[in-house]
Protein backbone atom coordinates (compact mmCIF):
# COMPACT_ATOMS: atom_id res chain seq x y z
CA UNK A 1 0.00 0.00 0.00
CA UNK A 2 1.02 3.34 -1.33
CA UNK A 3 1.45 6.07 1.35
CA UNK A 4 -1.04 9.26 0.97
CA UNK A 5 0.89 12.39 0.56
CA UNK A 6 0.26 14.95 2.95
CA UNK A 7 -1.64 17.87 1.79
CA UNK A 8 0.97 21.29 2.25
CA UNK A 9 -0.11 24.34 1.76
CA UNK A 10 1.53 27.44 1.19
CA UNK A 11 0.84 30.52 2.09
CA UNK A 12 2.12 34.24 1.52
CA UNK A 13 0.27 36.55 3.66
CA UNK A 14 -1.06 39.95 1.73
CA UNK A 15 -3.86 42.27 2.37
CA UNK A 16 -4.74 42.93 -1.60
CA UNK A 17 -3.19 39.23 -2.82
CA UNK A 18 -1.98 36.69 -0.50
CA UNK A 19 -1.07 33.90 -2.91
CA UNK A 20 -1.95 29.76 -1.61
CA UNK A 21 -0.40 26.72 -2.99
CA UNK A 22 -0.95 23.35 -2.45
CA UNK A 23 1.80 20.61 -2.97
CA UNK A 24 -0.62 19.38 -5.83
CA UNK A 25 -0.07 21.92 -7.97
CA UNK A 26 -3.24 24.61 -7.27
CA UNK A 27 -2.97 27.71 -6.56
CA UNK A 28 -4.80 31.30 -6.27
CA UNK A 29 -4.61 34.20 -4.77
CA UNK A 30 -7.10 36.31 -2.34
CA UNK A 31 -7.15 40.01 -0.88
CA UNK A 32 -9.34 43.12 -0.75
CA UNK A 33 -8.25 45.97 -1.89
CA UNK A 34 -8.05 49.34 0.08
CA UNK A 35 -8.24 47.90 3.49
CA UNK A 36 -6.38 50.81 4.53
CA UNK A 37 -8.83 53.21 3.53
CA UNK A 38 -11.73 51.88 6.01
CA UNK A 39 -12.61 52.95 9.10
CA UNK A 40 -11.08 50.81 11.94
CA UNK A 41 -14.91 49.13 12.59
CA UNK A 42 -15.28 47.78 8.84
CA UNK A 43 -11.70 47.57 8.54
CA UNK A 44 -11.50 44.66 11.58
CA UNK A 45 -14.82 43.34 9.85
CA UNK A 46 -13.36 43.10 6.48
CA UNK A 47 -9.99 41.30 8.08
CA UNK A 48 -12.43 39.27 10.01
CA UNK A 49 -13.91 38.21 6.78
CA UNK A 50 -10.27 37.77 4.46
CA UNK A 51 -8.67 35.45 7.18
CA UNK A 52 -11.84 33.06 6.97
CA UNK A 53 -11.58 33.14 3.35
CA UNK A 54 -7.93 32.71 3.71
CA UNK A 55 -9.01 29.84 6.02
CA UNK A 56 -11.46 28.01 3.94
CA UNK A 57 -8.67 27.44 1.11
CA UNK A 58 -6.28 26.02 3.54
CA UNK A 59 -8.27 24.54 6.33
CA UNK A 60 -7.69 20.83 4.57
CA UNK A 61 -3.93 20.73 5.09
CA UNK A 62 -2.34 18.49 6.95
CA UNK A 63 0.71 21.28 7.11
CA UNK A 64 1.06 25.05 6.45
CA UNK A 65 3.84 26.57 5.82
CA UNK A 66 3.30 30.52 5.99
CA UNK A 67 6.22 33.55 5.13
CA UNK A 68 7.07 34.72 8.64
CA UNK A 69 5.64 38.23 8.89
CA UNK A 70 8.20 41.25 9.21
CA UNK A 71 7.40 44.49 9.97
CA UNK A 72 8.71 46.69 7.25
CA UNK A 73 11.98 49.32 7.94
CA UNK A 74 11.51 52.95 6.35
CA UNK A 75 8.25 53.66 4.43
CA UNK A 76 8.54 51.77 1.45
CA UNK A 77 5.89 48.33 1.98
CA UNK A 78 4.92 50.19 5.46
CA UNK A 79 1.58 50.90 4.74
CA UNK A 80 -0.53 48.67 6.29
CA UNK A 81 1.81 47.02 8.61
CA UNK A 82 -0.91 46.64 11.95
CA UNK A 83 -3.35 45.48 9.36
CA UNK A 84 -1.41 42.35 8.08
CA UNK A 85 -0.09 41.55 11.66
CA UNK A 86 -4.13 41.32 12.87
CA UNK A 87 -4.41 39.24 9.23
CA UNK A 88 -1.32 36.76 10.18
CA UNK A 89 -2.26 36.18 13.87
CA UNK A 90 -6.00 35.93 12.62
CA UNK A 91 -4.84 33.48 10.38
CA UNK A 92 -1.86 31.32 12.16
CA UNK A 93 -4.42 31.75 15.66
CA UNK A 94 -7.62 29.86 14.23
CA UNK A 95 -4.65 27.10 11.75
CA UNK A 96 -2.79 26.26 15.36
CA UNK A 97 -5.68 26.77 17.84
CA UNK A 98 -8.99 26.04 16.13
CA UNK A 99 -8.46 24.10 13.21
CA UNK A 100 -5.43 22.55 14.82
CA UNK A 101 -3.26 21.90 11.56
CA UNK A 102 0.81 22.45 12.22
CA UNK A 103 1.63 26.02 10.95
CA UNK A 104 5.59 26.33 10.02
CA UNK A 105 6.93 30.07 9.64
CA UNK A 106 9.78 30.47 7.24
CA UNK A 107 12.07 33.49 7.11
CA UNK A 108 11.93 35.49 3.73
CA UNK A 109 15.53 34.28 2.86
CA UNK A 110 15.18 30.91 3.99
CA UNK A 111 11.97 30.64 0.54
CA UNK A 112 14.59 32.54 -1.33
CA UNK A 113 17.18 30.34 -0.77
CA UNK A 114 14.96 27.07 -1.34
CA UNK A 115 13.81 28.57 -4.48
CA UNK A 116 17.15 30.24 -5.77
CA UNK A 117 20.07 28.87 -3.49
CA UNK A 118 20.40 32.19 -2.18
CA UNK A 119 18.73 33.75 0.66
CA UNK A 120 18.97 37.33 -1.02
CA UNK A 121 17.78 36.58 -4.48
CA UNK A 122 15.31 39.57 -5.58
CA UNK A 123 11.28 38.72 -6.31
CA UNK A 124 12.27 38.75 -10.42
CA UNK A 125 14.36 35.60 -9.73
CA UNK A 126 12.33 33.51 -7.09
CA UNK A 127 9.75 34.23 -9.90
CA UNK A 128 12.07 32.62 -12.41
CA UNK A 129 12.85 29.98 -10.91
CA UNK A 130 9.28 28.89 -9.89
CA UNK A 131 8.52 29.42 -13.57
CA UNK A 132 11.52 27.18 -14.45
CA UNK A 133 11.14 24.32 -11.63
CA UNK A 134 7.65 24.44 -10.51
CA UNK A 135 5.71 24.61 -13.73
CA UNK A 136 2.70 23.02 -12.57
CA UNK A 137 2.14 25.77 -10.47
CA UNK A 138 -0.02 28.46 -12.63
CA UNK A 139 1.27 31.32 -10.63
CA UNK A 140 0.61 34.24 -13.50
CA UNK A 141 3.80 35.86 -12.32
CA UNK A 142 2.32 36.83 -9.10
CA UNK A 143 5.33 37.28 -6.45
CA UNK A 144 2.49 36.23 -3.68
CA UNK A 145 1.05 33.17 -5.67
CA UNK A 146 5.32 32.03 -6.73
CA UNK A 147 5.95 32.52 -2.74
CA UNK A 148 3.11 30.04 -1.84
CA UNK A 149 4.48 27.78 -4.15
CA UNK A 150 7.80 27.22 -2.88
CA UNK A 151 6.46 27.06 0.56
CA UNK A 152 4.20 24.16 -0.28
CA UNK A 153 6.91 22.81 -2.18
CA UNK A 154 9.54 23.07 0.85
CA UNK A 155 7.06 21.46 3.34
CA UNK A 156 6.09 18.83 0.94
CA UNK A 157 10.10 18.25 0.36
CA UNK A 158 10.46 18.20 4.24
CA UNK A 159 7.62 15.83 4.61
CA UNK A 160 9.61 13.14 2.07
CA UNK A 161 7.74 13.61 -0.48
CA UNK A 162 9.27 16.08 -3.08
CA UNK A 163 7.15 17.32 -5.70
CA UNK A 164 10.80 18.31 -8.08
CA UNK A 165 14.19 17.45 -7.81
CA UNK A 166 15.89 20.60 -6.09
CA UNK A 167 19.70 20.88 -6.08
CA UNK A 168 20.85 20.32 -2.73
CA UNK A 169 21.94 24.22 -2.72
CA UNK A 170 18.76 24.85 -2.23
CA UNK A 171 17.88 22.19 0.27
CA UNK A 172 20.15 23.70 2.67
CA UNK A 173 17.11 25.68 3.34
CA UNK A 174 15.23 22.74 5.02
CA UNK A 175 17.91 22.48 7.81
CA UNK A 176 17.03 26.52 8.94
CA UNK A 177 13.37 25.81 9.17
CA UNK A 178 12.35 25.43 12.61
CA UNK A 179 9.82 22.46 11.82
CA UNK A 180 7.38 21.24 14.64
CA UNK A 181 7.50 17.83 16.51
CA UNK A 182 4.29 16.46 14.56
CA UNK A 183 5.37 16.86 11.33
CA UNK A 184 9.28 15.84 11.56
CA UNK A 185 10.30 14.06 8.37
């Protein structure tokens, strides 16, 4: 009898497209634009409302792996910082204490350098390379939708069960993943 892969997902956090993969291949993207814009009462509402969307595309995993959220130096990708910490913790809360699926964060440069084999590769190339190795994802381009898809692809690698031969440059990255206890390889 043939094992049954886990389900990963992948997820890259955004308030106007935050981009989910599964290790199968499928992926999409979600978001509302001008969150920002709102007045705090809608504006928790609408949140509210994009983390149980987020939610009902991911809530069949048997592991998420999510980019680790950062809060942004200087003004440039600022905007909106409070609003996609509430989004993460709405999210990662209701995966770890609700739904109860494993939730794995992974540093910015740790995707980078499991899509690239280097940790400070810019958007254009993680893009390229997800074009190049993960074809089967239909990502569009979209930097949110190509991060989902090498998160699903790490966890999935993690889990034994790689969806692509990656060159062991770029495995390096599973070893500086902080995975939990239920879901060791």
């Amino acid at each position: 009898m043939t094992p049954t892969r886990p389900r990963v997902a992948g997820v890259d956090l955004s308030l106007a497209s935050t981009g989910i993969a599964y290790n199968t291949g499928h992926c999409l993207k979600v978001g509302r634009a001008d969150v920002t814009k709102l007045t705090i009462a809608v504006r928790t509402e609408v949140l509210r409302e994009l983390a149980d969307e987020i939610l009902l595309h991911i809530d069949t995993a048997d592991l998420v792996l999510i980019e680790k959220f950062v809060l942004a130096r200087g003004k440039a990708g600022a905007g909106g910082a409070g609003e996609r910490a509430y989004l993460y913790y709405l999210v990662v809360d209701a995966l770890i204490h609700r739904i109860r699926i494993p939730v794995v964060e992974v540093p910015q440069a740790t995707l980078k350098m499991y899509a690239t084999g280097r940790g400070n590769a810019p958007k254009d190339e993680v893009k390229d390379a997800v074009a190049k190795r993960l074809s089967m994802f239909v990502t569009k381009g979209n930097s949110d939708m190509c991060d989902a898809a090498v998160l699903a692809t790490l966890g999935s690698d993690h889990l034994g069960y790689p969806i692509v031969t990656m060159p062991q440059a770029h495995r390096r990255a599973l070893s500086t993943v902080t995975w939990p206890e239920a879901v060791a390889a």
